[in-house]
C-alpha atoms as a PDB file:
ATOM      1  CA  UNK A   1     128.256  66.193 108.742  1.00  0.00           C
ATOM      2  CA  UNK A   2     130.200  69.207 106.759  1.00  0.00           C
ATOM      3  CA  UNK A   3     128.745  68.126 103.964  1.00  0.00           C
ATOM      4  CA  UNK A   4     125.415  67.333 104.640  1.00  0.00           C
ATOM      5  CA  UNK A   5     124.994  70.954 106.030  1.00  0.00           C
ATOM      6  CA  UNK A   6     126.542  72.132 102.877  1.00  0.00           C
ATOM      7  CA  UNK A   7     124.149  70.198 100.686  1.00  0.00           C
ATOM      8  CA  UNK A   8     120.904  70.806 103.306  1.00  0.00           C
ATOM      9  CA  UNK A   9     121.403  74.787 103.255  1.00  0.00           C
ATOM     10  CA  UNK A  10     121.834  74.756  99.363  1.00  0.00           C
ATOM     11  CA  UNK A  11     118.676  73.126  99.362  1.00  0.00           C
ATOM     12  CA  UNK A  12     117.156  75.468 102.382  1.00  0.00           C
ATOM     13  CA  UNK A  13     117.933  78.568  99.337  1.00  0.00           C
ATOM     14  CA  UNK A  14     116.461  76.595  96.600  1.00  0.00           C
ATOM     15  CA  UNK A  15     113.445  75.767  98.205  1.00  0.00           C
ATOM     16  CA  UNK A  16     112.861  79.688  99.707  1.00  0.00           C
ATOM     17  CA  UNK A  17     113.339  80.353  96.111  1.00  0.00           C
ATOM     18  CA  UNK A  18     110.952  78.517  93.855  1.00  0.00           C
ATOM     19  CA  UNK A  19     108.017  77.421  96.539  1.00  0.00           C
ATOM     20  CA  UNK A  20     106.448  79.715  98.686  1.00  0.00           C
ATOM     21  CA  UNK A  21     105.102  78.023 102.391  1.00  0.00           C
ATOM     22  CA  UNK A  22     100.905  76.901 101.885  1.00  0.00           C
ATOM     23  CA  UNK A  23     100.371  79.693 104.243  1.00  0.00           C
ATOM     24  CA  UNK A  24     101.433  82.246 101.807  1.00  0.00           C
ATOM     25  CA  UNK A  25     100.297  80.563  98.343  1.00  0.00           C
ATOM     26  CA  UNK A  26      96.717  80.022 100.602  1.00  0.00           C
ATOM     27  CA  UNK A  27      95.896  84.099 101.522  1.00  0.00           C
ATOM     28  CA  UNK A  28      97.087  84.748  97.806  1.00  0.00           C
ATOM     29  CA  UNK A  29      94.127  82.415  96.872  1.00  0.00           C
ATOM     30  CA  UNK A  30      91.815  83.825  99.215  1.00  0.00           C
ATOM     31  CA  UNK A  31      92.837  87.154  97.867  1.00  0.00           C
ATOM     32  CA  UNK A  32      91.685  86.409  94.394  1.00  0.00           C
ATOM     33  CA  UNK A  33      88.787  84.739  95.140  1.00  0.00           C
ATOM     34  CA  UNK A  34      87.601  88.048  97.082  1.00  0.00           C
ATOM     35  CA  UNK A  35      89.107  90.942  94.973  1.00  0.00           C
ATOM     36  CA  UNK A  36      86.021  92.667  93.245  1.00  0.00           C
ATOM     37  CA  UNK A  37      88.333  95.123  91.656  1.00  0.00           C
ATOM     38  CA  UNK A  38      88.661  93.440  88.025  1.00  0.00           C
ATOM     39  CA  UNK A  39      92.201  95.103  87.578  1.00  0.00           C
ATOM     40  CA  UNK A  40      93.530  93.936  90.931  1.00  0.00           C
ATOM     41  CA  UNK A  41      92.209  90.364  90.474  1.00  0.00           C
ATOM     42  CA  UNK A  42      94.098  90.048  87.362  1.00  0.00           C
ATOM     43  CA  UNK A  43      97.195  91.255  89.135  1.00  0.00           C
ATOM     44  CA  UNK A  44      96.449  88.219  91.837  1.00  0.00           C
ATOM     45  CA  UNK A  45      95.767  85.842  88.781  1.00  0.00           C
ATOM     46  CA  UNK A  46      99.702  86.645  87.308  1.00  0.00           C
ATOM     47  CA  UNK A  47     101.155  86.358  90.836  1.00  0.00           C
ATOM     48  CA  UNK A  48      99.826  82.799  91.120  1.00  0.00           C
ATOM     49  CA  UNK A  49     100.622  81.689  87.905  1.00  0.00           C
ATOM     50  CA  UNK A  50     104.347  83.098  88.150  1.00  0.00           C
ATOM     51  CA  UNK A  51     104.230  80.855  91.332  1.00  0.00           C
ATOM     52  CA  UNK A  52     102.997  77.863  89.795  1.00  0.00           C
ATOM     53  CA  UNK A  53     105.677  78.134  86.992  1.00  0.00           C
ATOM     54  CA  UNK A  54     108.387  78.680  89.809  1.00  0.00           C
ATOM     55  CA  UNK A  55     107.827  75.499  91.162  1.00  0.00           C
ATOM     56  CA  UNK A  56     107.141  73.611  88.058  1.00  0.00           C
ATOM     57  CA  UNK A  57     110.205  75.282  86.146  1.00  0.00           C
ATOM     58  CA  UNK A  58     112.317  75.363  89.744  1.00  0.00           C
ATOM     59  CA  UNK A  59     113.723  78.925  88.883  1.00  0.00           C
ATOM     60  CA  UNK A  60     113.383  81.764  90.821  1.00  0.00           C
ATOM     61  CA  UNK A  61     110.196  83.569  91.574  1.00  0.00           C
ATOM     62  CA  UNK A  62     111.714  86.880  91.498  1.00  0.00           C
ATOM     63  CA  UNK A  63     114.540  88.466  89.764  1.00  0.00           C
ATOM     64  CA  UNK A  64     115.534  89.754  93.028  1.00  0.00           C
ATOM     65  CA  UNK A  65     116.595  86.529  95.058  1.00  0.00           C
ATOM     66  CA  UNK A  66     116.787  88.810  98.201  1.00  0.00           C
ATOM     67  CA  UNK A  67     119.861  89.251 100.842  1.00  0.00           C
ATOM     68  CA  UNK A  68     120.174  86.180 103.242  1.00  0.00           C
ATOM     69  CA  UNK A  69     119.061  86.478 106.346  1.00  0.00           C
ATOM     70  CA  UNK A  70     119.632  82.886 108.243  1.00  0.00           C
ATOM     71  CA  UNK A  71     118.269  82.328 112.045  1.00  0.00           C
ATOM     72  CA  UNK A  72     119.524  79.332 113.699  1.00  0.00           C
ATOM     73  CA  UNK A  73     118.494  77.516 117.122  1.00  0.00           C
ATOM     74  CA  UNK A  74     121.302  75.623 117.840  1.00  0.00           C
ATOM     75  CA  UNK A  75     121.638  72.827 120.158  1.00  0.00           C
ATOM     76  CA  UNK A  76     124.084  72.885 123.527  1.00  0.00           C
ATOM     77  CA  UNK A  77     124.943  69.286 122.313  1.00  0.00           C
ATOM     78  CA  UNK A  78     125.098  69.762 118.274  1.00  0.00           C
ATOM     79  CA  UNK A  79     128.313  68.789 117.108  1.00  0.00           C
ATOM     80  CA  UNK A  80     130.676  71.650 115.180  1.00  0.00           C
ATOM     81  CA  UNK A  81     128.775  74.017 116.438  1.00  0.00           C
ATOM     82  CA  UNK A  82     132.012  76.457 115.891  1.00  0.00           C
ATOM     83  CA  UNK A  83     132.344  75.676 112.314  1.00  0.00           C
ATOM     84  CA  UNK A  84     128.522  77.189 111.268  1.00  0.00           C
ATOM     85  CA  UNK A  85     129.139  80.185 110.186  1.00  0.00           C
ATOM     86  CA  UNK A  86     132.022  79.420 107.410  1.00  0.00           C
ATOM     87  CA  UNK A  87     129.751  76.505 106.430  1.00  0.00           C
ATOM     88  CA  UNK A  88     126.404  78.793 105.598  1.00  0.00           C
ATOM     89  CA  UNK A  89     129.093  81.063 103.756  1.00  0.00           C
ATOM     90  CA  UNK A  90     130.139  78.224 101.833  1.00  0.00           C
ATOM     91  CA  UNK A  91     126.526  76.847 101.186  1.00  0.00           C
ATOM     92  CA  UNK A  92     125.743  80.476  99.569  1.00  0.00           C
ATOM     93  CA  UNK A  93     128.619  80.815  97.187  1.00  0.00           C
ATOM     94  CA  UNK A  94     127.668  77.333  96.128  1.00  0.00           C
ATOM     95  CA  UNK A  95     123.996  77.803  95.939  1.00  0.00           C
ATOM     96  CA  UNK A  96     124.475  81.422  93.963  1.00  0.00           C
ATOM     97  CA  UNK A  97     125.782  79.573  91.235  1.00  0.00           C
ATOM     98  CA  UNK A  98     123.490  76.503  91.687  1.00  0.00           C
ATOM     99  CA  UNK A  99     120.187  78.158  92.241  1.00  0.00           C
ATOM    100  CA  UNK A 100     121.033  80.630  90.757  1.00  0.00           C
ATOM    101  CA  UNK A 101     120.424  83.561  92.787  1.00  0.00           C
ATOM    102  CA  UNK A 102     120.980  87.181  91.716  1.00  0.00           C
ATOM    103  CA  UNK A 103     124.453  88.723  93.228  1.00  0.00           C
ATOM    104  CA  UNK A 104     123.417  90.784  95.838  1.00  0.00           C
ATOM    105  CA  UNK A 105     126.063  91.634  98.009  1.00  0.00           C
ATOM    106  CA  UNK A 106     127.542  95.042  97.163  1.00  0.00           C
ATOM    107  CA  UNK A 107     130.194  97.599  99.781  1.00  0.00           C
ATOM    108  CA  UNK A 108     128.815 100.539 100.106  1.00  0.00           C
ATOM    109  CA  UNK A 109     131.742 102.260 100.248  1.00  0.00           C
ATOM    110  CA  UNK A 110     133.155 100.876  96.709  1.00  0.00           C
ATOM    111  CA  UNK A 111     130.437  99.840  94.911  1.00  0.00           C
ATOM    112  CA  UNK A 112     132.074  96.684  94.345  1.00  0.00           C
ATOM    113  CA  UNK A 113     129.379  93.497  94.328  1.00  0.00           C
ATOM    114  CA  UNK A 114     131.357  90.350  95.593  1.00  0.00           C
ATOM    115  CA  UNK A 115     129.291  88.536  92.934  1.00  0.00           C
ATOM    116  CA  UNK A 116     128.209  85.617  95.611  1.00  0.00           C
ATOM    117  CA  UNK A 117     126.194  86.819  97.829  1.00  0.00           C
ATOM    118  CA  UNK A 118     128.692  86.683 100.510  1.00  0.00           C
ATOM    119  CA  UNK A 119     130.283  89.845 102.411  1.00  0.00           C
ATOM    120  CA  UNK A 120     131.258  91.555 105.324  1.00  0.00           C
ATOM    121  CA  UNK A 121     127.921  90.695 107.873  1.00  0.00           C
ATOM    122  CA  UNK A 122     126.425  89.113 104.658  1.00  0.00           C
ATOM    123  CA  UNK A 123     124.452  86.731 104.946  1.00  0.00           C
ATOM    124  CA  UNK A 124     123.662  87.905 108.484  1.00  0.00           C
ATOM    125  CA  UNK A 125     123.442  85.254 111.319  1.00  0.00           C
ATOM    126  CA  UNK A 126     121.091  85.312 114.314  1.00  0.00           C
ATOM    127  CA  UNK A 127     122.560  82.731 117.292  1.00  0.00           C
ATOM    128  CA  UNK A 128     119.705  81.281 119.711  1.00  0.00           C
ATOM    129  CA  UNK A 129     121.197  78.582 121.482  1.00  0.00           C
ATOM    130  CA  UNK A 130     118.875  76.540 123.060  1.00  0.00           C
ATOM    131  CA  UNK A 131     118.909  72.638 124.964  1.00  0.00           C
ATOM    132  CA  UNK A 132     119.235  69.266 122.798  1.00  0.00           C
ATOM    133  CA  UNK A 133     120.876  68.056 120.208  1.00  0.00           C
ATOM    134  CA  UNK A 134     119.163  69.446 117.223  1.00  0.00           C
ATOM    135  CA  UNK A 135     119.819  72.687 114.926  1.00  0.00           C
ATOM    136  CA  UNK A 136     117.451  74.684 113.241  1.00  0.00           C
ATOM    137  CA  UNK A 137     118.288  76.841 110.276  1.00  0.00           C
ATOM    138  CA  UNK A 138     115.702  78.884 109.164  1.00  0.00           C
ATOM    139  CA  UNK A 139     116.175  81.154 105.747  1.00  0.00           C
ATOM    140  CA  UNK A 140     114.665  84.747 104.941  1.00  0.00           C
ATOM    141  CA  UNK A 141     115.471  86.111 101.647  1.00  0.00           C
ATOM    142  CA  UNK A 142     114.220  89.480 102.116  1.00  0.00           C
ATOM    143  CA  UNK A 143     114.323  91.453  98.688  1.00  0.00           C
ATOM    144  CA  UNK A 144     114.948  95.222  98.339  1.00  0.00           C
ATOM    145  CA  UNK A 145     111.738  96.687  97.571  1.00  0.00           C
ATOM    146  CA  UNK A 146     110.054  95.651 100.516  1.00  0.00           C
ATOM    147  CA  UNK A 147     113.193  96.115 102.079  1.00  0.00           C
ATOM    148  CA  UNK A 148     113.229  99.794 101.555  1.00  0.00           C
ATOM    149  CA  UNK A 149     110.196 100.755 102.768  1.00  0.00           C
ATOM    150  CA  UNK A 150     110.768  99.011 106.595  1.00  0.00           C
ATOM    151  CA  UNK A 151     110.553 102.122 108.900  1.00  0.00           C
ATOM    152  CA  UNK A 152     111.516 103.040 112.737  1.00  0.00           C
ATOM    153  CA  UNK A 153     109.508 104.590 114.575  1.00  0.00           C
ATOM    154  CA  UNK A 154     109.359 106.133 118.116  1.00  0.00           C
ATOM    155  CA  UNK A 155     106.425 107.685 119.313  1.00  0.00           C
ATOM    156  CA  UNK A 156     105.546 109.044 122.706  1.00  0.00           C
ATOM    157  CA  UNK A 157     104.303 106.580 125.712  1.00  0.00           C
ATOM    158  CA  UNK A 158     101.679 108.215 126.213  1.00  0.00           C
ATOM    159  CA  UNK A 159     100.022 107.794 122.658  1.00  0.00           C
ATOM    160  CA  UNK A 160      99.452 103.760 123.633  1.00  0.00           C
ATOM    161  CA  UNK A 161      98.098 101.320 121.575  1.00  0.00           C
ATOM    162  CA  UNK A 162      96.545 103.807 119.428  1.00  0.00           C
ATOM    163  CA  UNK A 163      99.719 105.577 118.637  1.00  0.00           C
ATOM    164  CA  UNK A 164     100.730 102.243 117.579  1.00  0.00           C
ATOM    165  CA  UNK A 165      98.450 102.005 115.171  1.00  0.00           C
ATOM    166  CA  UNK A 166      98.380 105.092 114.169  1.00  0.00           C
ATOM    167  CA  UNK A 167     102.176 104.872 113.312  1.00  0.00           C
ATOM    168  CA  UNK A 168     101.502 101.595 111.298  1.00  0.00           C
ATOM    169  CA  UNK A 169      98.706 102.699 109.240  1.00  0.00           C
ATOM    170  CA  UNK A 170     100.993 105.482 108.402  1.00  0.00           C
ATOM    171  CA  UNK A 171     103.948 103.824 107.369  1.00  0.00           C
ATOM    172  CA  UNK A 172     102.067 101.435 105.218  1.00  0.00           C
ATOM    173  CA  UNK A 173     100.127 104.377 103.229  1.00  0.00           C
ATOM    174  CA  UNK A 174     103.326 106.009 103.244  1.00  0.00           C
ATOM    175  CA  UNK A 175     104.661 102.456 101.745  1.00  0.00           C
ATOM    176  CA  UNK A 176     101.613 102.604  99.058  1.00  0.00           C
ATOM    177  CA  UNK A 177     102.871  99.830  95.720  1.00  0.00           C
ATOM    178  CA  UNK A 178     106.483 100.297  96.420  1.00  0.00           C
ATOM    179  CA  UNK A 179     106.890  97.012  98.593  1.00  0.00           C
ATOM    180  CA  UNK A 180     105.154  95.071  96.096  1.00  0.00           C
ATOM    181  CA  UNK A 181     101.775  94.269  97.909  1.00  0.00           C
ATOM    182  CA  UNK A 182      99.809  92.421  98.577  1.00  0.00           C
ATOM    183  CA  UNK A 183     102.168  92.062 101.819  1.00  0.00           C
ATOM    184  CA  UNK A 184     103.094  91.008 105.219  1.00  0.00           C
ATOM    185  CA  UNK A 185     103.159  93.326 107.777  1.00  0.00           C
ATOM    186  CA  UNK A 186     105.877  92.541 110.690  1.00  0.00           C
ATOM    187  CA  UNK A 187     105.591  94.716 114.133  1.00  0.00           C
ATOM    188  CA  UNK A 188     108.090  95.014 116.670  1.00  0.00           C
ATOM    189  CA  UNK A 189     106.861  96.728 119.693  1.00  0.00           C
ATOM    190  CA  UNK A 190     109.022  97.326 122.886  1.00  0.00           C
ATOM    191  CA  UNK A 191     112.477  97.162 123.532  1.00  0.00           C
ATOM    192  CA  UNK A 192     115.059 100.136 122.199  1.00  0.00           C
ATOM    193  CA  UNK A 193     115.347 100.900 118.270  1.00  0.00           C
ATOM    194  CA  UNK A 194     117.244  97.813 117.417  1.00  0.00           C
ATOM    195  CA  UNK A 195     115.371  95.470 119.137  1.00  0.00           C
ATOM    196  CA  UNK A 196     111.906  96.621 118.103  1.00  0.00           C
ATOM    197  CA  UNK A 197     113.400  96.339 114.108  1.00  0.00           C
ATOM    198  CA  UNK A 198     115.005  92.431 115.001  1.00  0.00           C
ATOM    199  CA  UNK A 199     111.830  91.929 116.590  1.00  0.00           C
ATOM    200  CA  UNK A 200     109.809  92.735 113.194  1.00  0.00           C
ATOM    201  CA  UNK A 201     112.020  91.010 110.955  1.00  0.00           C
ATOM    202  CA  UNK A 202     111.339  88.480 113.000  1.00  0.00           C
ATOM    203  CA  UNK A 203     107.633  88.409 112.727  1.00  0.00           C
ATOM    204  CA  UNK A 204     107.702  87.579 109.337  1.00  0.00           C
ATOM    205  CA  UNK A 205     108.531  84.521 109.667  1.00  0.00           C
ATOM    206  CA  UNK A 206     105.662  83.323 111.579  1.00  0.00           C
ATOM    207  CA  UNK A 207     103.169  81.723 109.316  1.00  0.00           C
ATOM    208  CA  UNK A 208     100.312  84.151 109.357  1.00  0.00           C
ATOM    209  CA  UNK A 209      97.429  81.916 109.845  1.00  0.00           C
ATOM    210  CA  UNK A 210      99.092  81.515 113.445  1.00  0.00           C
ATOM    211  CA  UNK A 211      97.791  84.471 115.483  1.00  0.00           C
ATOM    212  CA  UNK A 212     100.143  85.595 118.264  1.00  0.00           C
ATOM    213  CA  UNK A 213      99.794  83.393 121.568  1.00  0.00           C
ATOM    214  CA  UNK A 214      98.488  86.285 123.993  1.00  0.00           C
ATOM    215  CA  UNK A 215      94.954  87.147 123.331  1.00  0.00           C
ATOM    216  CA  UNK A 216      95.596  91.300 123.742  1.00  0.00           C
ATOM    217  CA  UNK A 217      98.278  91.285 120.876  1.00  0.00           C
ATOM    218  CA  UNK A 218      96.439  88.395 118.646  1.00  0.00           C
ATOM    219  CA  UNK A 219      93.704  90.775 119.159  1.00  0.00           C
ATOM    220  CA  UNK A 220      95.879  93.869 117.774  1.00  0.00           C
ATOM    221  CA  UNK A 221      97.058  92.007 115.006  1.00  0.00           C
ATOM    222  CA  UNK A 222      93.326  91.290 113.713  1.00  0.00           C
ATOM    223  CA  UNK A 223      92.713  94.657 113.747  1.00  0.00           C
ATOM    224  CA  UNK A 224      95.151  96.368 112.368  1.00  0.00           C
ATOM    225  CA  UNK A 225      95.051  93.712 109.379  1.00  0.00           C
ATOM    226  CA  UNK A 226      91.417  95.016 109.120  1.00  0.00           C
ATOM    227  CA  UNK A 227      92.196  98.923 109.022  1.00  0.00           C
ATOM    228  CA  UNK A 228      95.158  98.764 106.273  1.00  0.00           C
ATOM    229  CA  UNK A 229      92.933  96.647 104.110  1.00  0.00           C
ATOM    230  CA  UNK A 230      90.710  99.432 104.226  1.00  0.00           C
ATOM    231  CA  UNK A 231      93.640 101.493 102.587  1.00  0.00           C
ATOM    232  CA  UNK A 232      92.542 100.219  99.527  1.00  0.00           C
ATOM    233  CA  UNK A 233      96.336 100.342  98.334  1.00  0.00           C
ATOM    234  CA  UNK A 234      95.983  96.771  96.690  1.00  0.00           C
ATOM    235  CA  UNK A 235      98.076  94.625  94.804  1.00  0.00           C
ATOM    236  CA  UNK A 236     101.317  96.566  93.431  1.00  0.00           C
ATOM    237  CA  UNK A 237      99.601  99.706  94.749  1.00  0.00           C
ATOM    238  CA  UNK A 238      97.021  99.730  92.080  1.00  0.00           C
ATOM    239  CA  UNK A 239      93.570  99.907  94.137  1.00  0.00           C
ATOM    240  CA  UNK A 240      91.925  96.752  95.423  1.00  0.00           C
ATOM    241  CA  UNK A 241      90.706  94.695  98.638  1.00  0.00           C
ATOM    242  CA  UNK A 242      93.586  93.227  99.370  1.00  0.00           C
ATOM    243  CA  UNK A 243      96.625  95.562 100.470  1.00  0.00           C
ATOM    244  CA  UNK A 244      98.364  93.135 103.413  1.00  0.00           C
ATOM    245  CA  UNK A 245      97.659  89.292 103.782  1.00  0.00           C
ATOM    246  CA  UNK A 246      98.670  89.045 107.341  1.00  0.00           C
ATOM    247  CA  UNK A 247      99.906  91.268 110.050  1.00  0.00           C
ATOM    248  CA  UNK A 248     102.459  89.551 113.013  1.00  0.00           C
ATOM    249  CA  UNK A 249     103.392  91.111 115.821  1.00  0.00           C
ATOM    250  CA  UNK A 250     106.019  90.540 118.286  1.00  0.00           C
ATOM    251  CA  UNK A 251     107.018  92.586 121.563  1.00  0.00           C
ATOM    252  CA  UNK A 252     109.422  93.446 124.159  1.00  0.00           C
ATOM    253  CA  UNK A 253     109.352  95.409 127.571  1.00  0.00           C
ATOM    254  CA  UNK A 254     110.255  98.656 127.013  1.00  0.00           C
ATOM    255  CA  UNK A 255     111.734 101.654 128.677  1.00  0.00           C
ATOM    256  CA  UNK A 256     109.078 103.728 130.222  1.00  0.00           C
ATOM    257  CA  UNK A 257     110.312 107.119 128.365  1.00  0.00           C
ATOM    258  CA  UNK A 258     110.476 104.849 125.347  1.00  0.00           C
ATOM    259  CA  UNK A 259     107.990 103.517 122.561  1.00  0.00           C
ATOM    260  CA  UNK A 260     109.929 102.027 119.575  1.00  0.00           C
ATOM    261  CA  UNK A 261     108.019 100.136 116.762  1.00  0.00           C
ATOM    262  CA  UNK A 262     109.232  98.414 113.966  1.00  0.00           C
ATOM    263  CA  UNK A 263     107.576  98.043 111.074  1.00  0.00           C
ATOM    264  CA  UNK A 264     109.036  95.483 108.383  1.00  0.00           C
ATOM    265  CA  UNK A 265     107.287  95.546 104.993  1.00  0.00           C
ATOM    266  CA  UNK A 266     107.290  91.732 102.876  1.00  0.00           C
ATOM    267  CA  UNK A 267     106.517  91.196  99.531  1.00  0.00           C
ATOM    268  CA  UNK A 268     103.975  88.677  97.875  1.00  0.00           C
ATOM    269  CA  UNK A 269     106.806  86.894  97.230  1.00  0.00           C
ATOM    270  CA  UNK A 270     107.136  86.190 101.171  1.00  0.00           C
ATOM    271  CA  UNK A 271     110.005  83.583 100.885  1.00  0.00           C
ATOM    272  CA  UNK A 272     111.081  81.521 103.793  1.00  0.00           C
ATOM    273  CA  UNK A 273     112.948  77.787 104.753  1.00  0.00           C
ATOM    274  CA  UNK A 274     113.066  76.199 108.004  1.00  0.00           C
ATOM    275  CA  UNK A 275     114.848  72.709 108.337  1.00  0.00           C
ATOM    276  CA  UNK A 276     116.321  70.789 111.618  1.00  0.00           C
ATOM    277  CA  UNK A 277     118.978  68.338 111.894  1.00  0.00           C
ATOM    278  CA  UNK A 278     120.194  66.130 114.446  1.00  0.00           C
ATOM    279  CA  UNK A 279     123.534  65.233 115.460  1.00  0.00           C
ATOM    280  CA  UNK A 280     123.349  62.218 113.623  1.00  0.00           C
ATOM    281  CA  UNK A 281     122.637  63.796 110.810  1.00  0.00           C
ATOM    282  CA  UNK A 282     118.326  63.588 110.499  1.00  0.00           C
ATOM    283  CA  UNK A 283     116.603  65.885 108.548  1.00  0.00           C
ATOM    284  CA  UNK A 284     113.219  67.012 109.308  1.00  0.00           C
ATOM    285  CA  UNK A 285     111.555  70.255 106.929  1.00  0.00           C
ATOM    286  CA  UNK A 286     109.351  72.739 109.268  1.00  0.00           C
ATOM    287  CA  UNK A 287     107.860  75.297 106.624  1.00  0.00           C
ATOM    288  CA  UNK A 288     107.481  73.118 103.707  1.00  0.00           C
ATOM    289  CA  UNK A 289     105.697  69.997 103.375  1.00  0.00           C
ATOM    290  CA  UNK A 290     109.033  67.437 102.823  1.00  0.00           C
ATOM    291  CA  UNK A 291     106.815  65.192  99.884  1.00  0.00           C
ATOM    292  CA  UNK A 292     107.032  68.277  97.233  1.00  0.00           C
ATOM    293  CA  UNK A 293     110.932  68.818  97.910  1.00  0.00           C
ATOM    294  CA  UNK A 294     113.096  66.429  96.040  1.00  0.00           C
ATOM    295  CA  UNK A 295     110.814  66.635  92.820  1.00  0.00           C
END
């Protein structure tokens, strides 16, 4: 079983790396088919072809191979349970060599880049442990440019659902090519600081044809898409239609002094793997369509 985890994450980073999820690869299309700004479709027409040699070539789509990020759902009956975390370190020392992926794991108080990806809270690890005997293991790869321009911020109560949006609209002009866009847009609403930034990170990873399940927030997320399109930022910030593909939001109950929102910035290049396995050792891929894997 050791093994087969092993082998089954190293696959998990190859796959985030060299095939972006239909969802993605789908809104990227759309984008170019719509983009009236000649500059900006040409942009769109590179982007696609650099992922159609990613897959064909199985290298990397990006030079930056992002810092791992792994959420797992993990079984009350899975077996070595205990024995996760050393294996996912494993997995990525193996599969920065194997992949390859770009070293990305550096102390900020030395300087000093480990060279594997692998480091104190690196990769980080989100627990959910939930009934059965399955686990999930679920990848993001979230690269520094869009990484950099993910912001915090706390408005007053009082300034509602219109403050939120305000504040978004805001931090994604602010944002402007830096992020690489076209992007994702994550939103964490609710909560305290922390929570409202997990909560955003989170968002991400929810395919974005798959409006949120309330009607009041899928709502939100509709429109906000609509207004930072309008930005006319467009691909790597150099005019166009399309600035975001897809806005998600999640929320939590908040204090009522308290408005936090999280906003989490993705790249094009909006990498992700999910994969369960059984106790027995059954493999079964969630964000990628299993036929195109073992090519």
């Amino acid at each position: 079983m050791k093994k087969k985890i092993i082998e089954l994450i190293i696959e998990l980073y190859r796959v985030a790396e060299t095939k972006l999820p239909d969802d993605v690869i789908s809104a990227l299309r759309s984008a170019y088919e719509k983009e009236s700004n000649r500059l900006a479709k040409s942009i769109l027409s590179a982007i696609l072809k650099n992922i159609e040699l990613s897959e064909e070539l199985n290298k990397p789509m990006c030079q930056d191979t992002g810092v791992p990020t792994f959420y797992l759902e993990v079984g009350e009956k899975f077996p070595i349970k205990h024995e996760l975390r050393e294996l996912i370190m494993e997995a990525t020392r193996l599969a920065t060599a194997k992949v390859p992926l770009r070293p990305n794991a550096v102390d900020p108080f030395t300087g000093n880049n480990t060279g594997d990806n692998t480091g104190r809270f690196i990769p980080y690890i989100h627990w959910d442990f939930v009934e059965g005997n399955n686990l999930k293991i679920t990848l993001l790869p979230k690269g520094g440019g869009s990484e950099n321009t993910v912001q915090l911020r706390m408005i007053s109560p009082g300034l509602g659902l219109e403050g939120v949006k305000h504040a978004v609209i805001e931090a994604i002009y602010d944002a402007g090519g830096k992020p690489c866009p076209p992007v994702i847009v994550g939103i964490g609403i609710g909560g305290g600081s922390d929570i409202a930034l997990s909560l955003a990170k989170k968002a991400i990873l929810r395919p974005i044809t798959e409006r949120h399940r309330d009607r009041l927030v899928a709502k939100f997320e509709s429109e906000l898409l609509d207004y930072l399109n309008r930005l006319g930022i467009g691909p790597m910030g150099l005019g166009g239609d399309t600035t975001v593909l897809g806005v998600n939001i999640e929320y939590a109950h908040r204090h009522p002094a308290s408005m936090p929102i999280g906003i989490v910035t993705q790249c094009w290049a909006a990498r992700r793997a999910s994969v369960t396995i059984d106790s027995r050792g059954n493999t079964r891929w969630i964000s990628h369509r299993e036929v195109d894997l073992y090519d």
